[in-house]
N, C-alpha and C. Protein backbone atom coordinates (compact mmCIF):
# COMPACT_ATOMS: atom_id res chain seq x y z
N UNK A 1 -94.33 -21.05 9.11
CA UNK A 1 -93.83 -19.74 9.43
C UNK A 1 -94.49 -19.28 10.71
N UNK A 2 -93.61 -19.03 11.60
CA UNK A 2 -94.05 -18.83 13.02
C UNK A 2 -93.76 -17.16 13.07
N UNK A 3 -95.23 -16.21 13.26
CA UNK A 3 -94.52 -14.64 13.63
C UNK A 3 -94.46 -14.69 15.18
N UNK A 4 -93.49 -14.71 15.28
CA UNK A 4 -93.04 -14.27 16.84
C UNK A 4 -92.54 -13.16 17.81
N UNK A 5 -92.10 -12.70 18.48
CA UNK A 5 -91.81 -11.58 18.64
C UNK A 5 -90.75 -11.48 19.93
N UNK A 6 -89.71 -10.50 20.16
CA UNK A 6 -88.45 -10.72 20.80
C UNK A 6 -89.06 -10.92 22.39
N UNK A 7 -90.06 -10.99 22.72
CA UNK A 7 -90.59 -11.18 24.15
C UNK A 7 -90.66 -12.59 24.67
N UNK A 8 -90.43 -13.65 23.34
CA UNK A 8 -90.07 -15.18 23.48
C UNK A 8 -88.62 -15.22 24.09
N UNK A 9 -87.88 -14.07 24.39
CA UNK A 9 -86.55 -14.55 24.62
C UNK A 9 -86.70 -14.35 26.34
N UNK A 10 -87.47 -13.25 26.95
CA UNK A 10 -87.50 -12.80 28.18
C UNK A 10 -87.15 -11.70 28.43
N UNK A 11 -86.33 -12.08 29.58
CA UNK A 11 -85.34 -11.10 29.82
C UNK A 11 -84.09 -11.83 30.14
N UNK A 12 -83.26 -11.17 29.81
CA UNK A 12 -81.84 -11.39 29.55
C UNK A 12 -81.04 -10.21 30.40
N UNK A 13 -79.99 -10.36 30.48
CA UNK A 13 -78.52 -9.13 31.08
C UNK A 13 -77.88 -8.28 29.90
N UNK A 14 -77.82 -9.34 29.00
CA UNK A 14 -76.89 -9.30 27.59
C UNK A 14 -77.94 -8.97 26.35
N UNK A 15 -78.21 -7.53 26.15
CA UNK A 15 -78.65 -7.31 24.68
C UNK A 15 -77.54 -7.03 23.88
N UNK A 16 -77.96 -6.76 22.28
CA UNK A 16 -79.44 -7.60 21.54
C UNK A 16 -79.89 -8.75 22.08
N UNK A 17 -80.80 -9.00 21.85
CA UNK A 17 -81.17 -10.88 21.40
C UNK A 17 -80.25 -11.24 20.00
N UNK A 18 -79.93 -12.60 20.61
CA UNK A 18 -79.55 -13.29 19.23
C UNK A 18 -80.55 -14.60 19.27
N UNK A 19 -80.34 -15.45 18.47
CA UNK A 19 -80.88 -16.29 17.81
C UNK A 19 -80.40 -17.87 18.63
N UNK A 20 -78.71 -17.59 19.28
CA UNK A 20 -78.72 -18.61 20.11
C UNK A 20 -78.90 -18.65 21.67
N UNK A 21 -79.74 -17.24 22.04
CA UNK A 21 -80.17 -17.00 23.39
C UNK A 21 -81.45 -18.16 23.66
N UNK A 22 -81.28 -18.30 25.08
CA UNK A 22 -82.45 -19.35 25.67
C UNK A 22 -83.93 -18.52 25.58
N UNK A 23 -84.58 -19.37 25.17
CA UNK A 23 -86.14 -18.71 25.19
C UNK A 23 -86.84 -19.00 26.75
N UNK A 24 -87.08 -17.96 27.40
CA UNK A 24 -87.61 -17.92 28.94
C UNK A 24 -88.26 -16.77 29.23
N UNK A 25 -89.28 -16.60 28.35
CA UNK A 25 -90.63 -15.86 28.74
C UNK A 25 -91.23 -16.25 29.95
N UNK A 26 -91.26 -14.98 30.87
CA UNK A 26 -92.04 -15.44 32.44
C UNK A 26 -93.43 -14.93 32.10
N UNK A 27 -93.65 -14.00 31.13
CA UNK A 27 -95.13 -13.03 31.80
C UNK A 27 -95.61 -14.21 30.37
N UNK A 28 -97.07 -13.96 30.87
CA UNK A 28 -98.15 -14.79 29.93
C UNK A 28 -98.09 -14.67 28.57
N UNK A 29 -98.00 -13.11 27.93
CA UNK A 29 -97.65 -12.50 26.48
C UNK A 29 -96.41 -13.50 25.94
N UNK A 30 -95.47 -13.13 27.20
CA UNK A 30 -93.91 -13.56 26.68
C UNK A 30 -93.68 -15.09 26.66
N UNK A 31 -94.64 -16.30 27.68
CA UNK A 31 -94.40 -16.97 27.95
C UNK A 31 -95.54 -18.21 26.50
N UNK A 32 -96.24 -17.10 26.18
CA UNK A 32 -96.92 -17.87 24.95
C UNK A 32 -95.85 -17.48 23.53
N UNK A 33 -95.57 -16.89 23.29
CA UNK A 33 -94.06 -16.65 22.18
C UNK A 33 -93.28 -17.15 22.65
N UNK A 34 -92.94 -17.80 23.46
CA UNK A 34 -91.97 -19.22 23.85
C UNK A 34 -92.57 -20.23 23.37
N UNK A 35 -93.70 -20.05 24.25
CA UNK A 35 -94.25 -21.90 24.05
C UNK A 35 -94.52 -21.94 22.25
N UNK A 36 -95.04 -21.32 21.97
CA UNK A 36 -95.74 -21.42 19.72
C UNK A 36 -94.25 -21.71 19.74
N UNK A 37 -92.68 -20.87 19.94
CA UNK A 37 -91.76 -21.08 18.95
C UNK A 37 -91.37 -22.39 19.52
N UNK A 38 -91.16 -22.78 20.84
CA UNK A 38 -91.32 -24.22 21.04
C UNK A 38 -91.54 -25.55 20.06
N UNK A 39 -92.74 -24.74 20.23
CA UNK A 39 -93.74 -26.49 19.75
C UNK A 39 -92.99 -26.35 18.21
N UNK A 40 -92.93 -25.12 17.48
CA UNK A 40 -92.70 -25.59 16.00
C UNK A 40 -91.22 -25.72 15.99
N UNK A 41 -90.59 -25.68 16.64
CA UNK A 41 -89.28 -25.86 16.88
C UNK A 41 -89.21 -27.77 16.92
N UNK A 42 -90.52 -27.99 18.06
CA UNK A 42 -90.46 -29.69 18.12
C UNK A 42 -91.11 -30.24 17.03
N UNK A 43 -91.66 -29.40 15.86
CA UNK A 43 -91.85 -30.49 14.39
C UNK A 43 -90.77 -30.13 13.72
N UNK A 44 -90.00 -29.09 13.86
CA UNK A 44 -88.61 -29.51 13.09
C UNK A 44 -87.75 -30.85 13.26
N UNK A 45 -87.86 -31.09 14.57
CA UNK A 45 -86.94 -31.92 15.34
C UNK A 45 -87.57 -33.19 15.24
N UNK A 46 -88.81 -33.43 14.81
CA UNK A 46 -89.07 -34.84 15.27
C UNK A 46 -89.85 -35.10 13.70
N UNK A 47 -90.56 -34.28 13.02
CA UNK A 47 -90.56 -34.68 11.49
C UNK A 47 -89.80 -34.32 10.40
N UNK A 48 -88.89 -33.30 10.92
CA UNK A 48 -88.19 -32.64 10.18
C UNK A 48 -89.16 -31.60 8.78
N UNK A 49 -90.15 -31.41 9.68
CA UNK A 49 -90.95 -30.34 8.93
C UNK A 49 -90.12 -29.07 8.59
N UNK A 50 -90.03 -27.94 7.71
CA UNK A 50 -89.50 -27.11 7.44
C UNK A 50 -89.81 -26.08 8.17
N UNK A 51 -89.37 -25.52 8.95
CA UNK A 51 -90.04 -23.91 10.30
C UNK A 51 -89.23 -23.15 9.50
N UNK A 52 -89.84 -21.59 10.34
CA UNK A 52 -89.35 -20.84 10.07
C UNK A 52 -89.98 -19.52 11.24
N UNK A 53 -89.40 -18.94 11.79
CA UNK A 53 -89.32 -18.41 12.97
C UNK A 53 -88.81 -16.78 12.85
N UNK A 54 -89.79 -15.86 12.74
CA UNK A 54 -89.43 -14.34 12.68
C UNK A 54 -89.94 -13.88 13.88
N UNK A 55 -88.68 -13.27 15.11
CA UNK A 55 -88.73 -12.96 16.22
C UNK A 55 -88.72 -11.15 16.56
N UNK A 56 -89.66 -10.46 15.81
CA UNK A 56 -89.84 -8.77 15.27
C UNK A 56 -89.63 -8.32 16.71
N UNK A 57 -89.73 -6.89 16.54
CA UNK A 57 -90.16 -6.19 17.68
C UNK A 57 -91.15 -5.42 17.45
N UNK A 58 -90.85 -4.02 17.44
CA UNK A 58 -91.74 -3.00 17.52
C UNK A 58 -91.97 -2.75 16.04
N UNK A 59 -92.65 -3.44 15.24
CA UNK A 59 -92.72 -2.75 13.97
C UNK A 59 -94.66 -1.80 13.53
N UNK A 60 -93.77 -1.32 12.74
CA UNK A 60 -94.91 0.12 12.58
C UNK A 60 -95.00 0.56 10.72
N UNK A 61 -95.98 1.17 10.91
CA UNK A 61 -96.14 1.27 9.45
C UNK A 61 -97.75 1.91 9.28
N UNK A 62 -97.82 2.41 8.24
CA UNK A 62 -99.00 3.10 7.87
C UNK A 62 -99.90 1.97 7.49
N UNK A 63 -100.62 2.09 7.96
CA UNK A 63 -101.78 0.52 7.74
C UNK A 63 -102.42 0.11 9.37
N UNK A 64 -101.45 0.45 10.25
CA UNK A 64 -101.69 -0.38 11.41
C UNK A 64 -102.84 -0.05 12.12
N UNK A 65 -103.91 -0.18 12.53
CA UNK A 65 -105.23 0.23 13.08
C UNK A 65 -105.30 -0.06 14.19
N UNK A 66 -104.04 -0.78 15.05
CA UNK A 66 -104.17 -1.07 16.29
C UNK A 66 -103.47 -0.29 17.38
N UNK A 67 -104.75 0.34 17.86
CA UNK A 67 -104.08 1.86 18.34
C UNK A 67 -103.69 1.10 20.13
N UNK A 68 -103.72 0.57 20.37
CA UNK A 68 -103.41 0.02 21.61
C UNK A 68 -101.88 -0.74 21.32
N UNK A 69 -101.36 -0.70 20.16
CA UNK A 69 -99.91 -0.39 20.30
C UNK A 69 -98.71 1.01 20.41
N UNK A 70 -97.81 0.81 20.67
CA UNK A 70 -97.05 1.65 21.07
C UNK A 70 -96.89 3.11 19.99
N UNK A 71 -96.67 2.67 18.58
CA UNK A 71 -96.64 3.75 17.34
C UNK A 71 -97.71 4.13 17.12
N UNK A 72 -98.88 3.23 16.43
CA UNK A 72 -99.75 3.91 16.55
C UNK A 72 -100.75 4.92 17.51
N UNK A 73 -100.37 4.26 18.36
CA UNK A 73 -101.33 4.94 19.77
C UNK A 73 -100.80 6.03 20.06
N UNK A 74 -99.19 6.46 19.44
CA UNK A 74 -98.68 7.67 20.65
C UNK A 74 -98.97 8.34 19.09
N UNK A 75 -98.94 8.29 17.71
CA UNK A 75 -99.28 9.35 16.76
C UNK A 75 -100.75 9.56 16.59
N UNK A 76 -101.68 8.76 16.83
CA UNK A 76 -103.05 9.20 16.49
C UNK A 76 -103.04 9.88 18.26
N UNK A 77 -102.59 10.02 19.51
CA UNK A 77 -102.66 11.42 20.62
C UNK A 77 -101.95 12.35 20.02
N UNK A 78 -100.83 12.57 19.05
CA UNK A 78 -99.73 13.12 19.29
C UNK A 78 -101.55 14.41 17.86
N UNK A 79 -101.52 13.86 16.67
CA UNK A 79 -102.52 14.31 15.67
C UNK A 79 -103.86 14.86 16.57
N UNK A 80 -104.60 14.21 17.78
CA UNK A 80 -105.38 14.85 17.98
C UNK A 80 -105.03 15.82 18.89
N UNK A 81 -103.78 15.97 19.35
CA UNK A 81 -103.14 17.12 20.17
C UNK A 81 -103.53 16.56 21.95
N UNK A 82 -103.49 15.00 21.39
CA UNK A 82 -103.52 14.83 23.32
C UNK A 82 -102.28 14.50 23.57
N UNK A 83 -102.42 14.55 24.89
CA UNK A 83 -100.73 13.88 25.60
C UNK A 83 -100.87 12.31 25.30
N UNK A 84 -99.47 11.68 24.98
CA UNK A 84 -99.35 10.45 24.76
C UNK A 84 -99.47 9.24 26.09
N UNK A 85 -99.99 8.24 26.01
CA UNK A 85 -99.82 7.35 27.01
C UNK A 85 -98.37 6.82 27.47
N UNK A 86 -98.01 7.21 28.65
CA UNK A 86 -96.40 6.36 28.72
C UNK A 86 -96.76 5.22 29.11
N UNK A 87 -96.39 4.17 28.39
CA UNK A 87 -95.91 2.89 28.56
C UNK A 87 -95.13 1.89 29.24
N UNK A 88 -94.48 2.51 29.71
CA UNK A 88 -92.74 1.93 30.23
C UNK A 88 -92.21 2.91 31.57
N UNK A 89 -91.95 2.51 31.86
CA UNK A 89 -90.84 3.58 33.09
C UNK A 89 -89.33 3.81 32.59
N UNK A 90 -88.81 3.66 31.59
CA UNK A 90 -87.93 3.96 30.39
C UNK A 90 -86.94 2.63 31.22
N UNK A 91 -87.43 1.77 31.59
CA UNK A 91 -85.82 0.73 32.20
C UNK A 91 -85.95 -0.36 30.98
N UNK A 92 -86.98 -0.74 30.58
CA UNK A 92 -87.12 -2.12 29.17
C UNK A 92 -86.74 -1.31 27.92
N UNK A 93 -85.44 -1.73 27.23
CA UNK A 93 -84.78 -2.00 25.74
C UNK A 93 -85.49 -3.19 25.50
N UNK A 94 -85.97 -3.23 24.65
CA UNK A 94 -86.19 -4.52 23.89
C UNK A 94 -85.54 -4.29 22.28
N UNK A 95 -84.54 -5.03 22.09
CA UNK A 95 -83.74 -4.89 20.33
C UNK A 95 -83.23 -5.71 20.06
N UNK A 96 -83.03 -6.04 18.66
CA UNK A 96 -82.69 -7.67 18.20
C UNK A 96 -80.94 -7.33 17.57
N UNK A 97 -80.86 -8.51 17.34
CA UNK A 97 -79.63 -8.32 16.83
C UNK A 97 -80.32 -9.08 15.09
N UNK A 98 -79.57 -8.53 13.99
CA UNK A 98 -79.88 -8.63 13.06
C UNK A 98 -79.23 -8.98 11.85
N UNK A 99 -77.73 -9.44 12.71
CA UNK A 99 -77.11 -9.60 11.45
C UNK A 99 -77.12 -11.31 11.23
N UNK A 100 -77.47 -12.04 11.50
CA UNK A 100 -77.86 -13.31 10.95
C UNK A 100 -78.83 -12.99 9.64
N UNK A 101 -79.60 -12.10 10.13
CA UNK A 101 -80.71 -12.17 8.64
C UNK A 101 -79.60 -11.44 7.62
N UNK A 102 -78.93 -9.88 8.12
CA UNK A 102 -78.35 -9.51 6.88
C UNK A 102 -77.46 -10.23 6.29
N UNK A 103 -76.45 -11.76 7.35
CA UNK A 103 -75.46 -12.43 6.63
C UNK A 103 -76.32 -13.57 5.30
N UNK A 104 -77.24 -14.14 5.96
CA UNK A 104 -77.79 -15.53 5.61
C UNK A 104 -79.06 -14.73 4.19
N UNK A 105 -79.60 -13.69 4.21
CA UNK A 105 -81.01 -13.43 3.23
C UNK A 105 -80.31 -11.97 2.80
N UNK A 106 -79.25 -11.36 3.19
CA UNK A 106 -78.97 -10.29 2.63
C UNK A 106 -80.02 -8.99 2.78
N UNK A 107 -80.65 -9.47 3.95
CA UNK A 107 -81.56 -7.81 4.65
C UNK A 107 -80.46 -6.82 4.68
N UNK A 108 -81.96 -5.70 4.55
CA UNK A 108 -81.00 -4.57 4.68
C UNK A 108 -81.75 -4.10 5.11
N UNK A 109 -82.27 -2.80 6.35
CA UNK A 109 -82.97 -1.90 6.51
C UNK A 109 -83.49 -1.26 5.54
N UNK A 110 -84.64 -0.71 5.20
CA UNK A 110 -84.75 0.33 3.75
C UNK A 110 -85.13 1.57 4.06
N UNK A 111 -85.37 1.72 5.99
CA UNK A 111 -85.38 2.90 6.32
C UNK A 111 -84.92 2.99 7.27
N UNK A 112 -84.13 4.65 8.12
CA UNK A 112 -84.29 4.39 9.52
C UNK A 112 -85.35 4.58 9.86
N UNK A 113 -85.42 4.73 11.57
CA UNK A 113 -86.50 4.96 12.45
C UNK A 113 -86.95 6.54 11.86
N UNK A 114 -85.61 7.46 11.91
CA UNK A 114 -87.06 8.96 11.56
C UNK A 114 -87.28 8.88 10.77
N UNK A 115 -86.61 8.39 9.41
CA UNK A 115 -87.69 8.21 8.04
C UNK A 115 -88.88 7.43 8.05
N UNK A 116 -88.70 6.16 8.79
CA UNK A 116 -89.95 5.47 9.21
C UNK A 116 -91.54 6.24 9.53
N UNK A 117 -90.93 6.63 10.48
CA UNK A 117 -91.33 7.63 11.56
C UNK A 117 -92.08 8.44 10.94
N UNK A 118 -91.46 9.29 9.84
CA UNK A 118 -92.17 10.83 8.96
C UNK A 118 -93.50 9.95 8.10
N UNK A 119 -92.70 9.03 7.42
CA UNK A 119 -93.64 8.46 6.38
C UNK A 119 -94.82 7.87 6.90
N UNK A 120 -94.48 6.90 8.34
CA UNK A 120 -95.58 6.41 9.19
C UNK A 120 -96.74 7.36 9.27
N UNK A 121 -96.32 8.85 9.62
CA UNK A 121 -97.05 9.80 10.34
C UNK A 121 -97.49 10.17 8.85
N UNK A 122 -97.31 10.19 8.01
CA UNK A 122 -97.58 11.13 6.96
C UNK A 122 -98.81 10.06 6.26
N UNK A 123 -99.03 8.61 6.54
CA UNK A 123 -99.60 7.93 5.94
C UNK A 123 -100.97 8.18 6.89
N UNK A 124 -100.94 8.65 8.21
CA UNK A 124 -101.79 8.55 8.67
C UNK A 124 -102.49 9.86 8.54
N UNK A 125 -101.77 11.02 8.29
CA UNK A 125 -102.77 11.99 7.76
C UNK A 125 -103.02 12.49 6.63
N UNK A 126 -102.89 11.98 5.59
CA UNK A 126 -103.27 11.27 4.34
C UNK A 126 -104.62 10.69 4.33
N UNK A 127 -104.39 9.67 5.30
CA UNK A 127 -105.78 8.77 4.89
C UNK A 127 -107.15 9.12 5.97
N UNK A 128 -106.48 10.30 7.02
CA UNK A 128 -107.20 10.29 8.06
C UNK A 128 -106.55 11.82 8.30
N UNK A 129 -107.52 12.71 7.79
CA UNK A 129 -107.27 14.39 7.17
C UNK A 129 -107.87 14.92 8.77
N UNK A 130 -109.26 14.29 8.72
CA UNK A 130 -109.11 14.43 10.41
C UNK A 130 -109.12 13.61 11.74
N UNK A 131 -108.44 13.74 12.54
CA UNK A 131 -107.84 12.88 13.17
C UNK A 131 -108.43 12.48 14.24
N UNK A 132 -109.70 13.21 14.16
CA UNK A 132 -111.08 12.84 15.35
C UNK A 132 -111.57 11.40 14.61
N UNK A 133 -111.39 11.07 13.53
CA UNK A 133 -112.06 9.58 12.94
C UNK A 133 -110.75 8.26 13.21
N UNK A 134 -109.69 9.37 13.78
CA UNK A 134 -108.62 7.69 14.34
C UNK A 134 -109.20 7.20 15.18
C-alpha cells in the first residue's frame, strides 16, 4: 500500500486527475510521489506483487498536529485570532477525480467540506480549550 498524493501527477491542463493521467512530478515533493508510485508500480509488473496506490489530496481531520499544513495551520491562526498564512497565489486547483473508487469499492463521501470543516474545528477546541497550547 503506497500513500501517495495527487502531486505524483504534476501538472496537467485537464483537471481532475484521473488514474490514467501520466505521472510527471517536476518539483522534488512532486517528483518523489512519482518516483515511490513508480517503483511499486515496477513490482507489480515484474513479480506481480499485489500494490495498491492511494493518490489523496488535502485531507484534514481532528487529530492532525501538523500545523505546517494547510487545515490545520489556517484553524489553529484562525482560534488564536491571528491572520492566516496564504499559501498559494489562488492559480493551483489541485482535485481528484473519484469515481473509479465510488464505481470499483463503492466510496462515498460521508461528509462535505463545511461539515468537515465545523467538526474539524470543533475537534480542535474540544481538545485544545485554549488555543495558546496549539
Amino acid at each position: 500500500m503506497i500513500a501517495s498524493s495527487d502531486k505524483a501527477y504534476g501538472a496537467h491542463d485537464r483537471l481532475p486527475y484521473t488514474e490514467d493521467m501520466p505521472l510527471q512530478g517536476r518539483f522534488q515533493y512532486d517528483a518523489s510521489k512519482s518516483c515511490a508510485d513508480l517503483i511499486a508500480l515496477s513490482y507489480f509488473h515484474t513479480y506481480r506483487l499485489p500494490v495498491a496506490i492511494t493518490r489523496c489530496g488535502n485531507l484534514f481531520g481532528g487529530g492532525d498536529l501538523n500545523f505546517n499544513r494547510l487545515i490545520p495551520g489556517t484553524i489553529r491562526s484562525a482560534l488564536r485570532g491571528e491572520a492566516p498564512i496564504i499559501r498559494s497565489d489562488g492559480k493551483f486547483i489541485q482535485y481528484l477525480d473519484c469515481s473509479k473508487a465510488k464505481r470499483l469499492l463503492g466510496w462515498a463521501s460521508e461528509f462535505g467540506m463545511e461539515q468537515g470543516l465545523r467538526e474539524t474545528i470543533a475537534w480542535y477546541k474540544e481538545y485544545y480549550p485554549d488555543p495558546n497550547c496549539l
